[in-house]
Protein backbone atom coordinates (compact mmCIF):
# COMPACT_ATOMS: atom_id res chain seq x y z
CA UNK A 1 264.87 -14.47 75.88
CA UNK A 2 262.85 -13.11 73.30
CA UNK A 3 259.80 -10.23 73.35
CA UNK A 4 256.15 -11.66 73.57
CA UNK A 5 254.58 -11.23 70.18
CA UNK A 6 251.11 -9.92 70.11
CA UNK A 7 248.30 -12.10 69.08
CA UNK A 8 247.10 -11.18 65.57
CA UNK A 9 243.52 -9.96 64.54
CA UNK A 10 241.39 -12.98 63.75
CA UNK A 11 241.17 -13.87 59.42
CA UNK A 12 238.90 -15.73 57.55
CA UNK A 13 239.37 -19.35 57.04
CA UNK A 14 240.61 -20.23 53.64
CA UNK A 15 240.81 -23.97 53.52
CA UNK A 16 243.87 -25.41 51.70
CA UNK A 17 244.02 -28.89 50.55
CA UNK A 18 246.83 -30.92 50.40
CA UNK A 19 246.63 -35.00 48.27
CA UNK A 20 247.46 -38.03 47.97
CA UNK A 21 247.46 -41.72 47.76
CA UNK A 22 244.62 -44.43 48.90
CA UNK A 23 243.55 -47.99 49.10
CA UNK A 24 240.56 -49.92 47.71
CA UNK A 25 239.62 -50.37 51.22
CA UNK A 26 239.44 -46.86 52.13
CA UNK A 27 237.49 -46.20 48.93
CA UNK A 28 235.23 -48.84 50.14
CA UNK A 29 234.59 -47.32 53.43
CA UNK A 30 233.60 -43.70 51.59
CA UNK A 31 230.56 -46.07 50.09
CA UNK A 32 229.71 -47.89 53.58
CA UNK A 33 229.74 -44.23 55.22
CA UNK A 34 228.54 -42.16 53.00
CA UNK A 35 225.07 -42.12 54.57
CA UNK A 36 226.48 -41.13 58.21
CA UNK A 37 224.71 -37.55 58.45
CA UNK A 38 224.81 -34.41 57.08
CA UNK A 39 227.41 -31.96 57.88
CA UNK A 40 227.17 -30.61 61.45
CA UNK A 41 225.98 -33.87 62.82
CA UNK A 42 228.29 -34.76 65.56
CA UNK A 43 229.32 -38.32 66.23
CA UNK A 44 228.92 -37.69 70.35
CA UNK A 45 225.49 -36.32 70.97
CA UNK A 46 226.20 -32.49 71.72
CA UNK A 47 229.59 -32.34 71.26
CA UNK A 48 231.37 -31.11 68.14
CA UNK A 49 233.35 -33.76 66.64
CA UNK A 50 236.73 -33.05 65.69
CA UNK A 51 239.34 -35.58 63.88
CA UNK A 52 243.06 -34.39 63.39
CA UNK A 53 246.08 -36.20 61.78
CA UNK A 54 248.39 -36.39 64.82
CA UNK A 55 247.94 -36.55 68.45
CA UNK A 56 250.10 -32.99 68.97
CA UNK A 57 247.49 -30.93 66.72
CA UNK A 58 244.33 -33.44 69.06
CA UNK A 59 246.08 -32.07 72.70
CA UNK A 60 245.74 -28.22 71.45
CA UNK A 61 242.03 -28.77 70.06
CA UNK A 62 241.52 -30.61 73.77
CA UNK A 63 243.49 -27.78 75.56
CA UNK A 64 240.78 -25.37 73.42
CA UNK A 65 237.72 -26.72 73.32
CA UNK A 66 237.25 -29.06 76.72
CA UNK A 67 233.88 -31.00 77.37
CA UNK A 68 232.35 -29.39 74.28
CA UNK A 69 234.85 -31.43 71.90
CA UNK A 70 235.08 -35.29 71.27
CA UNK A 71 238.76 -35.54 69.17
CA UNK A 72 240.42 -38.56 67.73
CA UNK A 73 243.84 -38.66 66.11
CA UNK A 74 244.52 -40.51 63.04
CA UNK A 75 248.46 -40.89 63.76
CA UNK A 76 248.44 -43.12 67.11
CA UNK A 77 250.55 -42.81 70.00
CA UNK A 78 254.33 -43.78 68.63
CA UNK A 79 253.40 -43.31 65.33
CA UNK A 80 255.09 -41.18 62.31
CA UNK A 81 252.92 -38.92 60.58
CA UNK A 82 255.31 -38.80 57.55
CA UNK A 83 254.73 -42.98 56.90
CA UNK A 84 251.49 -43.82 58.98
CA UNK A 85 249.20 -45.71 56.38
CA UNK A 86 245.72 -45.13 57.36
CA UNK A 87 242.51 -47.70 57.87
CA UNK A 88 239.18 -48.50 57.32
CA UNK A 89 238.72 -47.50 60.89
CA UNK A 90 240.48 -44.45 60.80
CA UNK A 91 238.37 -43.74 57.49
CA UNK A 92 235.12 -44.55 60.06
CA UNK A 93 236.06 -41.97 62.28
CA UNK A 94 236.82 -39.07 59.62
CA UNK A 95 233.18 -39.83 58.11
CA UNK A 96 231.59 -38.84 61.48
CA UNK A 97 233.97 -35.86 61.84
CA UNK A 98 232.20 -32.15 61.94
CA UNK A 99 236.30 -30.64 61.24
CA UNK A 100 239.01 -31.77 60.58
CA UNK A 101 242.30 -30.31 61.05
CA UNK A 102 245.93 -31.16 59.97
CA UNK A 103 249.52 -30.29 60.34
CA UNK A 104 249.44 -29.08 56.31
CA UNK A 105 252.34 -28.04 54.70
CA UNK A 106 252.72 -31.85 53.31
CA UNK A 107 253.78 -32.26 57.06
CA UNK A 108 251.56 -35.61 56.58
CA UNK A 109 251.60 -39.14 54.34
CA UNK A 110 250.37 -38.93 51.39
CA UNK A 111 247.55 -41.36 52.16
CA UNK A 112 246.37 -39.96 54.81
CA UNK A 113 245.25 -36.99 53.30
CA UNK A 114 243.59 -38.92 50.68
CA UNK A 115 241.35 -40.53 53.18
CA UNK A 116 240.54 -37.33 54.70
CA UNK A 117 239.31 -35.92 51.50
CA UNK A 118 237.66 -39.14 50.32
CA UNK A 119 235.46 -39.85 53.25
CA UNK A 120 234.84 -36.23 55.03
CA UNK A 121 231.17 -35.76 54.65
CA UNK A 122 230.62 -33.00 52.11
CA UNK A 123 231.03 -29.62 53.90
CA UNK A 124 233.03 -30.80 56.47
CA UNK A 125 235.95 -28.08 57.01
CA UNK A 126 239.33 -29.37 56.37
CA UNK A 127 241.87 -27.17 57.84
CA UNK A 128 245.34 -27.10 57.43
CA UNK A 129 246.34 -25.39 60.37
CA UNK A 130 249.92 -24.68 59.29
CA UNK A 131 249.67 -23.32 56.16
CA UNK A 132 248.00 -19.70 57.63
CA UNK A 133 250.03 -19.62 60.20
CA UNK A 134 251.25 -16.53 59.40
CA UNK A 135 248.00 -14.76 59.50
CA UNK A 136 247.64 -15.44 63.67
CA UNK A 137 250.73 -14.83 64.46
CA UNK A 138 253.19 -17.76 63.62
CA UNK A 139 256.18 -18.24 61.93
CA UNK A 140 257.21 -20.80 58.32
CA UNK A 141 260.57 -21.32 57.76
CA UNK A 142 261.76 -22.85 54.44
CA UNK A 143 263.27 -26.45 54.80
CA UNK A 144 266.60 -27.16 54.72
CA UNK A 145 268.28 -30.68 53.64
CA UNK A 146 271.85 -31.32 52.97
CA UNK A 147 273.42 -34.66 53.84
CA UNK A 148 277.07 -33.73 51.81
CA UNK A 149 276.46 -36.90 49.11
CA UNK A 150 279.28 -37.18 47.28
CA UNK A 151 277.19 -37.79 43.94
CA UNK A 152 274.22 -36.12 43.15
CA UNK A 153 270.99 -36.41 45.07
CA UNK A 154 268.34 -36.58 42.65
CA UNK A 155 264.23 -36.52 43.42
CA UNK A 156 261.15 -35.76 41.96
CA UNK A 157 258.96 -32.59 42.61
CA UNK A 158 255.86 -31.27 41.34
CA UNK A 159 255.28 -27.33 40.91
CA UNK A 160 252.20 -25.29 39.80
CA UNK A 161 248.62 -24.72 40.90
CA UNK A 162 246.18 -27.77 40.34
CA UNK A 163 242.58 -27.13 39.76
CA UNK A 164 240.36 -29.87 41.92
CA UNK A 165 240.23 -30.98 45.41
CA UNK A 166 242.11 -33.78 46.20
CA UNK A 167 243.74 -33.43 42.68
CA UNK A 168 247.18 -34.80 42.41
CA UNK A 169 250.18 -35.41 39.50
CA UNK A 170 250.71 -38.69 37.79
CA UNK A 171 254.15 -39.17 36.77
CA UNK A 172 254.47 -41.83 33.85
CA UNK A 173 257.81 -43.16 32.35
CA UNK A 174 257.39 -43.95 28.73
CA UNK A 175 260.08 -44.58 27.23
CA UNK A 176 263.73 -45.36 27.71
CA UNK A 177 266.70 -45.66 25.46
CA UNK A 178 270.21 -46.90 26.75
CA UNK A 179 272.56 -49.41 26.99
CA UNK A 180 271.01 -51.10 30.37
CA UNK A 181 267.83 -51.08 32.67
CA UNK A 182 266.97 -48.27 34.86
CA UNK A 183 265.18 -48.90 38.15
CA UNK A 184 263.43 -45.96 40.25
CA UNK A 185 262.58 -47.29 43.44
CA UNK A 186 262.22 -45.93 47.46
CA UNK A 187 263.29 -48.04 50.20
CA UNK A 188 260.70 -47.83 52.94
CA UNK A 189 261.50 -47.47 56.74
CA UNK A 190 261.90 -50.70 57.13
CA UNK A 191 263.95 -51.67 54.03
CA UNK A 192 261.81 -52.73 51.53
CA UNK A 193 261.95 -51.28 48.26
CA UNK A 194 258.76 -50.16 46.31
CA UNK A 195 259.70 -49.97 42.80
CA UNK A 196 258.45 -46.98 40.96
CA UNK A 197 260.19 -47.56 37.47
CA UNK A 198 261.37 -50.88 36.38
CA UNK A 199 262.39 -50.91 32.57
CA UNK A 200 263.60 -54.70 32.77
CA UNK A 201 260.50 -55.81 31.76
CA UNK A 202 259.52 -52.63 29.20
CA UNK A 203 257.66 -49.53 30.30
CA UNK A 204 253.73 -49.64 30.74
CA UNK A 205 251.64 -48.00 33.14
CA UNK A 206 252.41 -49.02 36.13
CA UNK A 207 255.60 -47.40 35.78
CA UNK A 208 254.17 -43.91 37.59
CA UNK A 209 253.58 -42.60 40.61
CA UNK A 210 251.96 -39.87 42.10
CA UNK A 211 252.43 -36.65 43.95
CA UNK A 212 250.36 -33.70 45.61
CA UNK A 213 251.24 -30.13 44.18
CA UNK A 214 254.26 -28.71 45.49
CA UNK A 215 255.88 -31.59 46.93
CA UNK A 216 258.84 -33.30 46.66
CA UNK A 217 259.95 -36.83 47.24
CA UNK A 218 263.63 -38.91 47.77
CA UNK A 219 263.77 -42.28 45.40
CA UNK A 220 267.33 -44.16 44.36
CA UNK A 221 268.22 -44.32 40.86
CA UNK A 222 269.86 -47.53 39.71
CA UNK A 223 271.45 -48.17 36.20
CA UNK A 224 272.81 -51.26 35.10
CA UNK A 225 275.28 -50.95 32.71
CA UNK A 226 277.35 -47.23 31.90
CA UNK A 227 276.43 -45.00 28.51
CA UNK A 228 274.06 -42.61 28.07
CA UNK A 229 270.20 -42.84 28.70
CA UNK A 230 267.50 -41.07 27.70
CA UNK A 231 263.94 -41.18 30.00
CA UNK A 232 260.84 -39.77 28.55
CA UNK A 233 258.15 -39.18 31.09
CA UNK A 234 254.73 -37.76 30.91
CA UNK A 235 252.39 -35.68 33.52
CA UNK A 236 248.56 -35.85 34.25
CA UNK A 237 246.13 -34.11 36.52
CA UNK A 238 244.58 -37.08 38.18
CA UNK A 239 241.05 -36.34 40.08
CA UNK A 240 239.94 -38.07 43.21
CA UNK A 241 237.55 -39.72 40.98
CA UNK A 242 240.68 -40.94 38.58
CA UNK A 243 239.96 -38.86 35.38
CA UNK A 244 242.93 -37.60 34.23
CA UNK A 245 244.26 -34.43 32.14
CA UNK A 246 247.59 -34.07 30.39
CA UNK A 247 249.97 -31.83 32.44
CA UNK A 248 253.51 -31.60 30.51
CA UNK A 249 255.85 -34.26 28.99
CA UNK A 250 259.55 -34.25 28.27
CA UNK A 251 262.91 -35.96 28.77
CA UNK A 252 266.12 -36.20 30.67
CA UNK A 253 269.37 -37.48 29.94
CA UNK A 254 271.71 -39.35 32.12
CA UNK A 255 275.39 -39.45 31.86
CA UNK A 256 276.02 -42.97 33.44
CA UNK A 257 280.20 -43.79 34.11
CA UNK A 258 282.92 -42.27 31.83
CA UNK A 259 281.10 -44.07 29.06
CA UNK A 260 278.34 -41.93 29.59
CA UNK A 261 279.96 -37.95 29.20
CA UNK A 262 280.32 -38.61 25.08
CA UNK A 263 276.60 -38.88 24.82
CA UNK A 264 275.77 -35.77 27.10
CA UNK A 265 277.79 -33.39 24.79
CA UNK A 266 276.57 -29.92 24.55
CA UNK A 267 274.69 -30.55 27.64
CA UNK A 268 275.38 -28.95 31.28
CA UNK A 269 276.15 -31.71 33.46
CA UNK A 270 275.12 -31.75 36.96
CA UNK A 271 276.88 -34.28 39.08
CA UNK A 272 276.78 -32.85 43.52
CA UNK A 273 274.41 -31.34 45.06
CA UNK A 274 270.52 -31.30 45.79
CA UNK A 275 268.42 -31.55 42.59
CA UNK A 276 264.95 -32.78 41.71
CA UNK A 277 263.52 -33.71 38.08
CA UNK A 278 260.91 -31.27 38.41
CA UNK A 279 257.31 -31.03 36.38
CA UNK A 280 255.55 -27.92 36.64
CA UNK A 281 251.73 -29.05 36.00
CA UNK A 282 250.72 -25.36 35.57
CA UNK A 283 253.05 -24.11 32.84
CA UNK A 284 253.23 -28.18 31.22
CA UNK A 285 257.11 -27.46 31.51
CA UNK A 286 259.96 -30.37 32.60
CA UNK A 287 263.22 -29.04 34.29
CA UNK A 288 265.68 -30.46 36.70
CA UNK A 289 265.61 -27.56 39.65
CA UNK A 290 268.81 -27.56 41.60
CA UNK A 291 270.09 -24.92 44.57
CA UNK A 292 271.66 -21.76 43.63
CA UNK A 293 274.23 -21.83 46.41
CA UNK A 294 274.87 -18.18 45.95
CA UNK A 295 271.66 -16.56 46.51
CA UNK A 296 270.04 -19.93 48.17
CA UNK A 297 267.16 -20.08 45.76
CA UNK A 298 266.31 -22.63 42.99
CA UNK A 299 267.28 -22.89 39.01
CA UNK A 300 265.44 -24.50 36.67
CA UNK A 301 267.39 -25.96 34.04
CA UNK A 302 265.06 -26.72 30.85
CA UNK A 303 265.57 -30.71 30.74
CA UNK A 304 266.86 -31.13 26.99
CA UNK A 305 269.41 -28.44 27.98
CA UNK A 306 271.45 -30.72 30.82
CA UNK A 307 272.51 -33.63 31.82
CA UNK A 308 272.34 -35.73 35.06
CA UNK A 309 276.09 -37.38 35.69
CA UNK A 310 276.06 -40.53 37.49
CA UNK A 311 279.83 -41.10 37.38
CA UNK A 312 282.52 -44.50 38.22
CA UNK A 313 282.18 -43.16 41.76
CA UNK A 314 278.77 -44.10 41.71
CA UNK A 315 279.21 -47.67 41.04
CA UNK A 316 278.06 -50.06 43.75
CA UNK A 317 277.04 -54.05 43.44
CA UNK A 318 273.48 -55.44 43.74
CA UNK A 319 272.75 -56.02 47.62
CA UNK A 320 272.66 -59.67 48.25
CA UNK A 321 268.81 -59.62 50.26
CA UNK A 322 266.56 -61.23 48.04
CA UNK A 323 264.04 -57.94 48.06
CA UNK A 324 266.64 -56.43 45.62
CA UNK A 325 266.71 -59.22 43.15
CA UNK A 326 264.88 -57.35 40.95
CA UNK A 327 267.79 -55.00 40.22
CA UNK A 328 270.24 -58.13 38.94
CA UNK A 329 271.95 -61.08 40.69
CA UNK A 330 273.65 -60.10 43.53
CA UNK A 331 277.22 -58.69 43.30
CA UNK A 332 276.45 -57.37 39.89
CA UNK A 333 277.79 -54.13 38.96
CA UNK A 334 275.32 -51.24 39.42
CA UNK A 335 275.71 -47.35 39.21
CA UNK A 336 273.26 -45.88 41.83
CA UNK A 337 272.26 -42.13 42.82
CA UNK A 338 271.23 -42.81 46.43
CA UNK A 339 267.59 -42.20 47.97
CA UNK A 340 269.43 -40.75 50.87
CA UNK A 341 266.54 -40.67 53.48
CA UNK A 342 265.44 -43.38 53.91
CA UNK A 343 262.00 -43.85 54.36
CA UNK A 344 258.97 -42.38 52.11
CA UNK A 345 259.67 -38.97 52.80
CA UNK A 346 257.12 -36.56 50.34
CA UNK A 347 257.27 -32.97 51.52
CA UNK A 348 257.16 -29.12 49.94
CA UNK A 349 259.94 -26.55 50.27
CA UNK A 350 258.92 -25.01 54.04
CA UNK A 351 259.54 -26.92 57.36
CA UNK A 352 256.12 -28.23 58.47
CA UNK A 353 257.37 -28.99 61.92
CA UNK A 354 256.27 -25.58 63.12
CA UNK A 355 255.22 -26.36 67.01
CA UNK A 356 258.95 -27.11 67.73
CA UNK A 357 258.84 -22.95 68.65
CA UNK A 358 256.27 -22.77 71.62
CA UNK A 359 255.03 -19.58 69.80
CA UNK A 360 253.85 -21.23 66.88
CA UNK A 361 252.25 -23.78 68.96
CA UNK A 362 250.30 -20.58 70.23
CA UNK A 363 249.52 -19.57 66.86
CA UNK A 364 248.21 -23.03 66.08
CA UNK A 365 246.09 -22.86 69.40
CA UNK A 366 244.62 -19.01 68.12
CA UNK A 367 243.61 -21.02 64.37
CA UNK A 368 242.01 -23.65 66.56
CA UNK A 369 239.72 -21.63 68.77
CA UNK A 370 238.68 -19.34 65.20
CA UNK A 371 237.66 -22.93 63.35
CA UNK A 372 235.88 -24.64 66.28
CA UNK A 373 234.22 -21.05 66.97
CA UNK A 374 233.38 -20.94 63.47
CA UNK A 375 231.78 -24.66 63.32
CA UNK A 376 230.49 -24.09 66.78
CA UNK A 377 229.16 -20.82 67.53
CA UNK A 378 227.61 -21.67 70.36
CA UNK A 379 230.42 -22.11 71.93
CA UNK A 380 232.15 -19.34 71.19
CA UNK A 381 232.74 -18.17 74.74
CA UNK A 382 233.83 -21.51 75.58
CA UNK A 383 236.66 -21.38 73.34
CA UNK A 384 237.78 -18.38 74.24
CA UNK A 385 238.11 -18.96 77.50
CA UNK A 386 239.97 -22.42 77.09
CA UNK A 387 242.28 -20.79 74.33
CA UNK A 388 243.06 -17.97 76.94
CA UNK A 389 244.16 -20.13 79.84
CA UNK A 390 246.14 -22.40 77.64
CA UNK A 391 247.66 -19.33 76.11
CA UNK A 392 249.32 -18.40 79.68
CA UNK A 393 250.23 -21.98 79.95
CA UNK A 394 251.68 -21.71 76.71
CA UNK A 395 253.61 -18.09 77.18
CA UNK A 396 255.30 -19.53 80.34
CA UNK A 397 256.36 -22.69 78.75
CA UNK A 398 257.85 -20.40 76.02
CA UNK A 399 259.96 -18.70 78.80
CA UNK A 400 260.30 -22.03 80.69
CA UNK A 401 262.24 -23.27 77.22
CA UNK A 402 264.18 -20.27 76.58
CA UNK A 403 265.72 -20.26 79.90
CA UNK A 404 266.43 -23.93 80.27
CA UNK A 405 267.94 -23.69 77.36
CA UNK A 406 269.92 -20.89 77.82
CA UNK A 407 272.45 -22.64 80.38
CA UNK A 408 273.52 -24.67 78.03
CA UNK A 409 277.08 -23.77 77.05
CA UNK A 410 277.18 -21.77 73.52
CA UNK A 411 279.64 -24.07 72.12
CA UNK A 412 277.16 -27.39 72.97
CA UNK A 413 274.44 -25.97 70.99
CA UNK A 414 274.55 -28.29 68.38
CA UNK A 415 271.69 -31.05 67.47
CA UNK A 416 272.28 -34.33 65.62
CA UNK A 417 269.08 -35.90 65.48
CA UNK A 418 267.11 -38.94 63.43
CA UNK A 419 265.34 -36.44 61.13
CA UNK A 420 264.97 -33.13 60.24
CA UNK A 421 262.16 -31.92 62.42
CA UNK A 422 263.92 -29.36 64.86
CA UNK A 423 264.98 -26.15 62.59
CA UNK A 424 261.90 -24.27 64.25
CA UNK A 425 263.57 -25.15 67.76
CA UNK A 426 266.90 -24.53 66.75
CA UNK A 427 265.80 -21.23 65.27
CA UNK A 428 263.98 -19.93 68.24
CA UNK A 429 265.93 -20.79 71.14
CA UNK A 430 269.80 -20.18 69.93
CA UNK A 431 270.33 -23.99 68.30
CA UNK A 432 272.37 -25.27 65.76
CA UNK A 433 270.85 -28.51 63.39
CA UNK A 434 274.93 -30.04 63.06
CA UNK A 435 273.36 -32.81 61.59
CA UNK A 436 270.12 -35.19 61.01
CA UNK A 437 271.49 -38.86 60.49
CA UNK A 438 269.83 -41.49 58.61
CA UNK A 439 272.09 -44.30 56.79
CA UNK A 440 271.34 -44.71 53.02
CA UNK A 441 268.52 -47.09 52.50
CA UNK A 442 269.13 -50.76 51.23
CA UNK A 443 272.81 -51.50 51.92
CA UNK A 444 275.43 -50.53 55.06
CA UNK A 445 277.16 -47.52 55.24
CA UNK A 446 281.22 -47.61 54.24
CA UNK A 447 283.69 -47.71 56.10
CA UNK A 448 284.29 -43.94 55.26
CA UNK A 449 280.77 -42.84 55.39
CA UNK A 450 281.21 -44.03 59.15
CA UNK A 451 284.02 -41.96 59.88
CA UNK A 452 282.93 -39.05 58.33
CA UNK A 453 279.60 -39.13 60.63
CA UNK A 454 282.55 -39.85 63.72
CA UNK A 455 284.41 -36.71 62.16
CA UNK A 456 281.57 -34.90 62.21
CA UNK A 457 281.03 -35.43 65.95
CA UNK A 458 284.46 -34.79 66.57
CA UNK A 459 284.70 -31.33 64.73
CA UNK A 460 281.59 -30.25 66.10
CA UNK A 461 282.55 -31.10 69.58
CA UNK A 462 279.12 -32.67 70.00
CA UNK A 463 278.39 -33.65 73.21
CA UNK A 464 275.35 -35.97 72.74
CA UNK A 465 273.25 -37.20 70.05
CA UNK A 466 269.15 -37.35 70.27
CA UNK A 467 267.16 -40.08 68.90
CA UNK A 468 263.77 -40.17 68.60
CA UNK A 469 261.15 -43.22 70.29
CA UNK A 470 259.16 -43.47 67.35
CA UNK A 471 261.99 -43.13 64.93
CA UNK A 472 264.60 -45.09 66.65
CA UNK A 473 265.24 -47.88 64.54
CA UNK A 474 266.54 -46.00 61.71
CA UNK A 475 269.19 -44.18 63.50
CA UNK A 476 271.20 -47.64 64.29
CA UNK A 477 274.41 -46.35 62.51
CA UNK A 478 273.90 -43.16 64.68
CA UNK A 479 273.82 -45.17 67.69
CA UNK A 480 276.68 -47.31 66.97
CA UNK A 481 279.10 -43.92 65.91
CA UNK A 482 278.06 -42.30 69.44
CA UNK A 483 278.70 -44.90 71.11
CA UNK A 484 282.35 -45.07 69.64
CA UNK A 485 282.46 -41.85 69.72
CA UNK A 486 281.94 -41.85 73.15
CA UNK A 487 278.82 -39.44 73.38
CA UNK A 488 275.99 -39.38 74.65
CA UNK A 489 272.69 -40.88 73.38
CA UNK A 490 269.53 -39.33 74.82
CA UNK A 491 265.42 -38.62 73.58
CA UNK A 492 263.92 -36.30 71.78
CA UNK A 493 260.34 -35.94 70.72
CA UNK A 494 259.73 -34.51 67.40
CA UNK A 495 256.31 -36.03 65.60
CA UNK A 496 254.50 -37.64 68.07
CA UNK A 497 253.65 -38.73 72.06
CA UNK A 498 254.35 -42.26 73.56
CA UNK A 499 253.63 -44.15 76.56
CA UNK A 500 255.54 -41.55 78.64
CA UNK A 501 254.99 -38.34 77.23
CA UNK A 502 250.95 -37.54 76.56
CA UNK A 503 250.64 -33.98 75.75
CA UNK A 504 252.49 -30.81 73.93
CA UNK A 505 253.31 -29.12 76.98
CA UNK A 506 255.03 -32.36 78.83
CA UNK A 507 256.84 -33.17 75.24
CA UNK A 508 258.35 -29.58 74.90
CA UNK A 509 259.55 -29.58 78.53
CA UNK A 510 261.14 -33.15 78.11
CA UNK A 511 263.29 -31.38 74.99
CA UNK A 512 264.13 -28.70 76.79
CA UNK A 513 265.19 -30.59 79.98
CA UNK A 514 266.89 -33.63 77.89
CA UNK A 515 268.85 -31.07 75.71
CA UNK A 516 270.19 -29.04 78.94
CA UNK A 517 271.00 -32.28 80.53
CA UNK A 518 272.74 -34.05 77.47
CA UNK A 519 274.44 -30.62 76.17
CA UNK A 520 276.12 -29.67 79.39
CA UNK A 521 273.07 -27.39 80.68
CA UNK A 522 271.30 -26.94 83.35
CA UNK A 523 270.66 -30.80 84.89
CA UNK A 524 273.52 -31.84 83.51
């Protein structure tokens, strides 16, 4: 059981903003609300108005601020945070918002953000609790991702400061020489793919996409025919209000089959492993950025200096659904770098899933009585008190974790989850992430890929696997292997509430109760 940690001395907001994509209809509510009040003008008679991206961040503002606070959450019950796409009504309620806070840490969907900052009302504080959560006491861990691919698992990232609020990176491809198409694409959570470059049909603008600084996203690459390629692509600094600035060009080169290696000569060839084509906005600089698995860092490899490999192993047929007809006729030979989460699945380089140690959740609830203090100060006392009594609520739940957890036997303390959301949990209370499971988007896993996730289980002596409500459709493969595997399948809540569990307090004492029970613990 660990030693209480003291509660820092309060600092000074510092609002950090974090962008992305919208809709015509969201744009169109900014104009229909624009005239909703100045800034301070709350949307329930006396009562501040607060709006927050997920219903976990809305219970600690609740917990804080009582009857002086009317809160919505943008994220519903049972929804995901990472892939909710926000509406006009969700828009309405931001526009009457006096604060607004978020997860941060590109925790949420890229849209989502971009209808906070398009329809706040101008001076409305938008505060991503996350990203100071050092400064009252919490902890940020980087994030970690490794599903063992075979081939290389290639994404996109954007690096460097951005000048602007709400300013975001527009990737372009624009031009493409090879023996074949390329296709970019990202398979959504429920299968569809969203095609992000298509050269079948030449290379124009809509070939781009965007991302917020610092982030990082998962897409499958898809080549048609083997040989060497060459992709140009080109950066902008795009403005909420869509002006754009140049932010860096360059190309890569892709090594596609055997027939591919003659053409990367003289280049370093990178073929496992994580790796992201990487465009620093700041410093107008292209690179591919892959792990240093010595030190654990990153390299940046200048991009006319290597060589992506997408070898014979690599080669895979077009998937016979008709959503993929736009990479060939089905059965057609294809060589394809996987997306390998499936889902759209934009995030930075530290775990935003901070709460999942009860003593971050405490350093979340010490940011939230500061900001509502701070928009509020009439109420000042008010949230002290209600940040004080949910404190001890929140110190005992700490223990109430801890030791619940500790009767679990040290060899069971392994977690094999649906997603990555559980290194703060792990980290805290003597875990071990063994795995997060996800198939490969758009086709079935092999025969091999199967076992190895059974092998896995084996090895590990994994007791039981943990799915979670909202994310339970994408973990079929995990289901099925457990189930021949012969382990257990229990719950685990990671992003959001449901129908049975309402609050933070409730959610972290299900985990802790499920995992004891499932693992061999206390329960069990």
């Amino acid at each position: 059981m660990r030693a209480p940690r003291p509660a820092p001395e309060r600092a000074p907001l510092r609002t950090t903003t974090t962008v992305l994509r919208t809709t015509t209809a969201l744009l169109a509510a900014t104009t229909l609300l624009a005239g909703c009040g100045g800034a301070g003008a709350g949307g329930d008679g006396d009562k501040l108005t607060v709006s927050t991206t997920t219903g976990i961040i809305a219970d600690l503002v609740r917990q804080v601020g009582g009857d002086r606070v009317e809160v919505t959450s943008i994220v519903p019950h049972h929804g995901d945070p990472h892939s909710y796409e926000p509406s006009p009504g969700d828009a309405a309620k931001v526009a009457k918002a006096d604060l607004v806070f978020s997860n941060g840490l590109l925790l949420e969907e890229p849209g989502i953000m971009k209808m906070v900052h398009s329809n706040a009302r101008k001076g409305t504080p938008k505060v991503p609790i996350s990203e100071k959560l050092e400064q009252y006491g919490g902890t940020v861990i980087k994030l970690e991702e490794d599903l063992g691919l075979d081939v290389l698992w290639l994404g996109w990232a954007v690096e460097g400061e951005v000048a602007g609020d709400g300013a975001q990176v527009r990737i372009t491809a624009t031009e493409l020489e090879g023996p074949g198409d390329l296709h970019v694409y990202l398979t959504d959570t429920l299968g569809t793919p969203r095609s992000y470059i298509d050269s079948a049909d030449g290379l124009d603008a809509k070939d781009s996409f965007t991302l917020p600084p610092e982030a990082h996203t998962h897409v499958n690459w898809v080549f048609t025919k083997p040989g060497t390629y060459k992709l140009a692509v080109r950066g902008e600094i795009e403005s909420l209000e869509g002006e754009r600035t140049e932010s860096g060009s360059g190309t890569i080169t892709f090594a596609v089959g055997g027939m591919g290696d003659a053409g990367a000569e003289g280049k370093k060839l990178l073929g496992t492993g994580h790796a992201d084509v990487a465009l620093n906005a700041e410093k107008h600089q292209l690179s591919v950025r892959t792990d240093d698995e010595r030190t654990g860092g990153t390299v940046h490899h200048p991009a006319d200096e290597v060589a992506v490999s997408v070898p014979d192993k690599a080669k895979d047929t077009v998937p016979k659904e008709q959503a993929y007809r736009f990479l060939g006729a089905p059965g057609a030979d294809i060589w394809v770098l996987p997306q390998a989460v499936i889902g759209k699945h934009v995030h930075g380089e530290m775990d935003p899933h901070a709460w999942a140690d009860v003593a971050n959740a405490e350093a979340y609830v010490r940011r939230v009585e500061a900001e509502l203090a701070k928009a509020d100060p009439d109420g000042r006392e008010a949230y002290e008190r209600g940040a004080g009594q949910y404190l001890k609520r929140l110190a005992a739940l700490d223990k109430e974790v801890a030791s619940t957890l500790a009767t679990i036997p040290e060899a069971n303390r392994k977690l094999i989850t649906t997603h990555d959301a559980f290194g703060y949990l792990a980290k805290a209370y003597g875990m071990e992430v063994a795995g997060f499971v996800v198939p490969v988007p758009n086709q079935e896993p092999s025969a091999a890929e199967v076992e190895q996730l059974g092998d896995t289980i084996q090895e590990k002596k994994v007791p039981a696997v943990f799915l979670e409500p909202n994310l339970a459709a994408r973990a079929d493969v995990l289901r099925r292997v457990a189930e021949d595997e012969g382990v257990g399948i229990c719950t685990i809540y990671g992003d959001s509430f449901d129908d049975r569990v309402h609050d933070y307090v409730a959610m972290m004492r299900h985990n802790a109760k499920e995992l004891a029970r499932c693992l061999g613990g206390e329960g069990s």
